[in-house]
Protein backbone atom coordinates (compact mmCIF):
# COMPACT_ATOMS: atom_id res chain seq x y z
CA UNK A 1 -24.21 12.36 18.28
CA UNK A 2 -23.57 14.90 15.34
CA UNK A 3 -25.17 17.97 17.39
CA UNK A 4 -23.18 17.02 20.36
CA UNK A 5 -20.01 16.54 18.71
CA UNK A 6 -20.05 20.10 17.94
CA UNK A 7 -21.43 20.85 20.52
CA UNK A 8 -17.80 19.90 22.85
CA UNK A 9 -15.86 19.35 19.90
CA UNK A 10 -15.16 15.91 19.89
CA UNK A 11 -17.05 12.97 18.70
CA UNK A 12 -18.48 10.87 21.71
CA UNK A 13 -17.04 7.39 21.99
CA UNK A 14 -19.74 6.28 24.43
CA UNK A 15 -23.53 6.67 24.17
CA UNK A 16 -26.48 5.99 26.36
CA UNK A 17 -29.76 4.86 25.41
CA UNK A 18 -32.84 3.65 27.57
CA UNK A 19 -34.73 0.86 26.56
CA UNK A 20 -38.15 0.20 28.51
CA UNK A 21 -39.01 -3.14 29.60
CA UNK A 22 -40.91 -4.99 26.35
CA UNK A 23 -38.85 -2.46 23.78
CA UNK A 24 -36.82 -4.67 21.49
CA UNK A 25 -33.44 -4.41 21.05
CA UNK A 26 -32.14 -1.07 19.14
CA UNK A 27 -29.53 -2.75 16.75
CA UNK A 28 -29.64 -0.70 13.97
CA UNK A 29 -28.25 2.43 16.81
CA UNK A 30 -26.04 0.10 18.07
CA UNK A 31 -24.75 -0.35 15.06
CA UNK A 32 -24.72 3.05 13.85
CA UNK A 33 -23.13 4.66 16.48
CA UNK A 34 -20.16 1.70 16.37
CA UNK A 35 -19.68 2.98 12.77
CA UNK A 36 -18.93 6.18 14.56
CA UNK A 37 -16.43 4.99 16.72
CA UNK A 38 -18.94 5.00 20.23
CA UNK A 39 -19.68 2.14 22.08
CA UNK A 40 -23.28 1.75 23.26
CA UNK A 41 -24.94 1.76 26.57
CA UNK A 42 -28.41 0.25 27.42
CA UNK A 43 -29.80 1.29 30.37
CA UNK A 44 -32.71 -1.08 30.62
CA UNK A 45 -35.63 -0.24 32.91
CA UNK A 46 -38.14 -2.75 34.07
CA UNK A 47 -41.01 -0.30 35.28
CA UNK A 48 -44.02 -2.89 33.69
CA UNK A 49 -43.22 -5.95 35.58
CA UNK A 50 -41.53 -6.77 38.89
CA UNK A 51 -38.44 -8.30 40.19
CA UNK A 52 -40.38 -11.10 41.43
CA UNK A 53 -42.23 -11.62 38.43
CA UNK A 54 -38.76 -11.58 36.59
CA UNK A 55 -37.04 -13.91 38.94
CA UNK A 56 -40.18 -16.09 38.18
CA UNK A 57 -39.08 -16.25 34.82
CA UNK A 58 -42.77 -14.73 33.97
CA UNK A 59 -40.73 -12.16 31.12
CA UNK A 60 -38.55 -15.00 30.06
CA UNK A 61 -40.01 -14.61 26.34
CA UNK A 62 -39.61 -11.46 26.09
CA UNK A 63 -35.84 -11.86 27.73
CA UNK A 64 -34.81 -14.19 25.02
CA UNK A 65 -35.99 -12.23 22.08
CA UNK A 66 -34.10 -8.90 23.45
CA UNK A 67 -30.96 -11.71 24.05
CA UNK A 68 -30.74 -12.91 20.42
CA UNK A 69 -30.69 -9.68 19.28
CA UNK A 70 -27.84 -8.94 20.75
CA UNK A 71 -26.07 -12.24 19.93
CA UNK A 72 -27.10 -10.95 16.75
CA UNK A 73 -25.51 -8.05 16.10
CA UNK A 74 -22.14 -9.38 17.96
CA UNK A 75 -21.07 -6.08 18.88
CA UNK A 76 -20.10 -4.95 22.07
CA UNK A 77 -23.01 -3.40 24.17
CA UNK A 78 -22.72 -2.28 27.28
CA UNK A 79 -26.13 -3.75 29.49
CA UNK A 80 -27.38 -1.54 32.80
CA UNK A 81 -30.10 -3.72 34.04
CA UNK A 82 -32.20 -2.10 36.93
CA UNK A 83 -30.01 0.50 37.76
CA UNK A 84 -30.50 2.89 41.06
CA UNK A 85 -31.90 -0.27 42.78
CA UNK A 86 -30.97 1.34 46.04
CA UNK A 87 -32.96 4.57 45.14
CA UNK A 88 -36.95 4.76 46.46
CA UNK A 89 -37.86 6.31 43.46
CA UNK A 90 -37.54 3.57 40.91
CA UNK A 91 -40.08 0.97 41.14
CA UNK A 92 -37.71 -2.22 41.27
CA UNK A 93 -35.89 0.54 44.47
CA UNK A 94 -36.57 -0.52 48.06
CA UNK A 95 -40.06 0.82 48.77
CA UNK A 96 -41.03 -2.37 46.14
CA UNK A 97 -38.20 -4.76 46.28
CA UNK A 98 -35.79 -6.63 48.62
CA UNK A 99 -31.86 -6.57 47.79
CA UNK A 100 -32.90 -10.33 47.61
CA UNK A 101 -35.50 -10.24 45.08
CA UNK A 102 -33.48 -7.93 43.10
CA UNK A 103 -30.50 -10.29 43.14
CA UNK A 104 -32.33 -12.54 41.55
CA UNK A 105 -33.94 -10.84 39.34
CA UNK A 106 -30.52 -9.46 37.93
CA UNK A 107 -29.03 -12.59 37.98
CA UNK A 108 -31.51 -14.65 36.07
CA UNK A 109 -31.47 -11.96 33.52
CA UNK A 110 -28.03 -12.91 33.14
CA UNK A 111 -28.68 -16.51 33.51
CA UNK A 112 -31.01 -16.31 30.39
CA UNK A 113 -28.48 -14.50 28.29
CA UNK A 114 -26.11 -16.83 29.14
CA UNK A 115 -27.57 -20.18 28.62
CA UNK A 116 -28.18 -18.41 25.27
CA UNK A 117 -24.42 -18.02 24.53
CA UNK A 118 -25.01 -14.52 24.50
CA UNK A 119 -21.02 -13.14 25.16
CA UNK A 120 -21.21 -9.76 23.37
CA UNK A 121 -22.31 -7.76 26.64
CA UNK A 122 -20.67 -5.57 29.53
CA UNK A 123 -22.89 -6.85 32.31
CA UNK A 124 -22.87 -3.02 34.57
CA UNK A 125 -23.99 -2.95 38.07
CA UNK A 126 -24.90 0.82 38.25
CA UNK A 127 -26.15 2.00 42.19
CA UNK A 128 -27.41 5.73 42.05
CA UNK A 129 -24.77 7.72 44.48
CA UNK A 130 -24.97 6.44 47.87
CA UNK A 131 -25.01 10.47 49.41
CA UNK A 132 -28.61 11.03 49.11
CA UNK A 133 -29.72 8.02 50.11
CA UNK A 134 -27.25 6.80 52.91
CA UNK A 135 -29.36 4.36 54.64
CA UNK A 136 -29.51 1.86 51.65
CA UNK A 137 -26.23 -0.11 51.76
CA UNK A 138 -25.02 -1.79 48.48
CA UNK A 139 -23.58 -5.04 49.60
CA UNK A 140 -26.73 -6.88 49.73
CA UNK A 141 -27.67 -5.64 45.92
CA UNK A 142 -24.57 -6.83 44.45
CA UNK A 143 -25.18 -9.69 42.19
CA UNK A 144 -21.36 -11.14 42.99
CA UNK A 145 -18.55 -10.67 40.94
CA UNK A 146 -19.76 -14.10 38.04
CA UNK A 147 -22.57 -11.50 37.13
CA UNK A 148 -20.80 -8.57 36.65
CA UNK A 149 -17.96 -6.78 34.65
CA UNK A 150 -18.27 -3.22 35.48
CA UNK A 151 -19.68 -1.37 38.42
CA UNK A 152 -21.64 1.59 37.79
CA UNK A 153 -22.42 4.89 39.54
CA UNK A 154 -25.65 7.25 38.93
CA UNK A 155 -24.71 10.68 40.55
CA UNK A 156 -24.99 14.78 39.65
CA UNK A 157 -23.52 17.98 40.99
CA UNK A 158 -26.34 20.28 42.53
CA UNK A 159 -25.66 22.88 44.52
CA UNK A 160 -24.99 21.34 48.01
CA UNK A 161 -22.37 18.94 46.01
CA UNK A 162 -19.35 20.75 44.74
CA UNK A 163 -16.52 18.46 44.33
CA UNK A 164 -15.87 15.13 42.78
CA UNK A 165 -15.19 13.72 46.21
CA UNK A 166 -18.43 14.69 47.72
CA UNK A 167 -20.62 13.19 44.56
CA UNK A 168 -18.86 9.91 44.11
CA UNK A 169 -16.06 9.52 46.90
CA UNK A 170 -18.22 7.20 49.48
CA UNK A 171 -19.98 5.59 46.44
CA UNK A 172 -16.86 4.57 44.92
CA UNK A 173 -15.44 3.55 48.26
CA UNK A 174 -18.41 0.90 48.78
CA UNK A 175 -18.10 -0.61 45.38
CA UNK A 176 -14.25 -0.93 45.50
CA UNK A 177 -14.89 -2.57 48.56
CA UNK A 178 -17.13 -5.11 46.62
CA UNK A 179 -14.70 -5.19 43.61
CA UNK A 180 -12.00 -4.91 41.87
CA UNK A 181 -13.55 -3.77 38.42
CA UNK A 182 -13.88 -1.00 36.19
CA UNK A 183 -16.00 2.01 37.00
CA UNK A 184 -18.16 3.73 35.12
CA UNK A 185 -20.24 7.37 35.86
CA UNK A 186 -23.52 5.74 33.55
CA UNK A 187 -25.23 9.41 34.52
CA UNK A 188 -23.76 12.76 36.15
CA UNK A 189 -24.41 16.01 34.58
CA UNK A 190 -24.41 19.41 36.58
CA UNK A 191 -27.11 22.01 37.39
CA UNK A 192 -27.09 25.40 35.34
CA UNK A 193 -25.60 27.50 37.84
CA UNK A 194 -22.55 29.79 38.30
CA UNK A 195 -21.05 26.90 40.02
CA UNK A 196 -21.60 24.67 36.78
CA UNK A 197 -17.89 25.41 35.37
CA UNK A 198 -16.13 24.81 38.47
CA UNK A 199 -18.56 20.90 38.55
CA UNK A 200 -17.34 20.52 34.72
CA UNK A 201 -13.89 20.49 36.14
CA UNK A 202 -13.98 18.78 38.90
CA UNK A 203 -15.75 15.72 37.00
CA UNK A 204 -13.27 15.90 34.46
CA UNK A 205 -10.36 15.61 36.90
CA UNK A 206 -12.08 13.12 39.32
CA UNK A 207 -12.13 10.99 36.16
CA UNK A 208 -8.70 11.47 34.90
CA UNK A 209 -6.95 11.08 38.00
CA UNK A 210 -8.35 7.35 38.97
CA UNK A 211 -7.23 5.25 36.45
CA UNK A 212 -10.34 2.72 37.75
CA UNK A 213 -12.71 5.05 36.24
CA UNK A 214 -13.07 3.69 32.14
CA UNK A 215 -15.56 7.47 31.37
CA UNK A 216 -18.82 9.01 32.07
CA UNK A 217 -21.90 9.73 30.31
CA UNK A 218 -23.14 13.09 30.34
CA UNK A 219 -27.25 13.23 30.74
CA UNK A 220 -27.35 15.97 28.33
CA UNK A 221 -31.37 16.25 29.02
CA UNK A 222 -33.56 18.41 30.92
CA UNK A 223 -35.50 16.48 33.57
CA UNK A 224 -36.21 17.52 36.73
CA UNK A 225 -33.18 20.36 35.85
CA UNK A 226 -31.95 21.54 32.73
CA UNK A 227 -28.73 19.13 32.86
CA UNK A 228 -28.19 19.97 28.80
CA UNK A 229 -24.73 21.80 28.25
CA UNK A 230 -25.86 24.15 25.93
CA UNK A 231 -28.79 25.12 28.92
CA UNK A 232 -25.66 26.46 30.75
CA UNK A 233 -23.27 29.52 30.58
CA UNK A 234 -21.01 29.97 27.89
CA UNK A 235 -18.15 29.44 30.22
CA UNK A 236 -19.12 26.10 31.35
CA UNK A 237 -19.27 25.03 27.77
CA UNK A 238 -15.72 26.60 26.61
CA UNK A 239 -14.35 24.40 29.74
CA UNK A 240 -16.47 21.02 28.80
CA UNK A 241 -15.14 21.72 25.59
CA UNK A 242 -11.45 22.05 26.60
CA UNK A 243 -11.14 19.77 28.43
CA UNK A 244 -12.92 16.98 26.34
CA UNK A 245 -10.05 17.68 24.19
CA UNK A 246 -7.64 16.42 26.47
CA UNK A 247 -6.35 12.66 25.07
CA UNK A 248 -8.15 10.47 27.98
CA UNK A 249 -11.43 11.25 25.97
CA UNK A 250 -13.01 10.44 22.64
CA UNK A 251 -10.23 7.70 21.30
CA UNK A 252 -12.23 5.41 19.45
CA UNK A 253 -13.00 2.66 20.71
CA UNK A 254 -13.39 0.31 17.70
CA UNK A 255 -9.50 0.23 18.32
CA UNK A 256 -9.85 -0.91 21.65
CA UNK A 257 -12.48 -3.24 21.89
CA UNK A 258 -13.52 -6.35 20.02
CA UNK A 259 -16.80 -8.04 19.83
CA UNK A 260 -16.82 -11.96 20.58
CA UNK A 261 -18.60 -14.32 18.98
């Protein structure tokens, strides 16, 4: 958080980490980024088991451990269960689950957390960007609106995709459609080219100007591209930079939101 800080020049109020399926609960970085003033995101990924299984309630040991953890801690965490269920790639995606065996997979995980008095979590429903893989509709992967408090979006600028519109615009149609929630971009980062300060812009106004939209994550990694800012020109980091300082970002959110118990 430090190195990124200076990095754009203002301290993140939003993190993400990703938690494999079996990994316990990260409390003490919870914690430590809330001292910070940043609000946590798990993006948990259940790549050991299946969404049958799940359903089953085969992991529902495991489940309850990572649960009272959280009840724990009684911060606010924001939970990404399974996301980019409507992308083949992912193992829980639709070459190795049903929208129907994912539903219930996601909503049992709830179900456990609940029964468990477990009211410290943003359940987020996170799709990856329906434009690369337009044959998967959402609807039938939507858990319904009991099991969910913020739609998600997984999507990143490459070099076909050069506007805000064209990345999220038919993505964010379909979930609105769904819901009337809160968005949030839980990964979008653009590719190191000349085009990346013109993307860093156009995220930063696609944001701004829908009030729906509550921030975005930046995957600051290199994975399949070098999506890291400081892997990109100097120019496209000046303009992350500026515009980070503009006051929709980095308020803290200690101020704004308030764990329940």
């Amino acid at each position: 958080m430090e190195e990124y800080a200076r990095l754009v020049g203002k301290q993140p109020n939003l993190v993400e980490g990703y938690a494999a399926w079996g990994d316990g609960f990260d409390a003490s970085g919870v914690r430590a980024a809330w001292a910070r003033g940043a609000l946590t995101l798990v993006s948990w990924e259940p790549r050991s088991t299946t969404m049958r299984e799940i359903a089953a309630g085969r992991s529902d040991a495991y489940i309850r451990e990572f649960a009272r953890a959280v009840r724990r801690l009684n911060l606010p965490v924001v939970l990404d269960f399974a996301d980019e269920m409507n992308g083949f790639w992912e193992s829980w995606g639709p070459k190795h689950a049903t929208a129907a065996q994912y539903v219930a997979a996601y909503r049992h995980v709830h179900d456990v957390f609940t029964d468990l008095g477990v009211a410290n979590v943003i359940w987020t429903w996170a799709p990856n960007i329906v434009n690369p893989v337009p044959d998967v509709v959402l609807a039938p992967y939507y858990p319904g609106a009991g099991y969910v408090d913020w739609m998600g979006m997984v999507g990143y600028f490459t070099r076909g995709e050069d506007t805000f519109d064209a990345v999220f615009g038919r993505t964010l149609a379909e979930l609105r459609a769904l819901a009337d929630k809160p968005v949030l971009i839980v990964e979008t980062a653009a590719e190191p080219t000349a085009r990346r300060a013109a993307n860093v812009r156009e995220l930063f106004a696609g944001v701004s100007a829908d009030e729906g939209i509550v921030g975005f994550v930046w995957f600051n990694h290199a994975k399949r591209a070098d999506w890291r800012l400081e892997a990109g020109s100097a120019a496209s980091r000046k303009e992350f930079r500026r515009l980070a300082s503009g006051p929709h970002y980095g308020f803290d959110v200690r101020e704004r939101t308030t764990a329940r118990s």
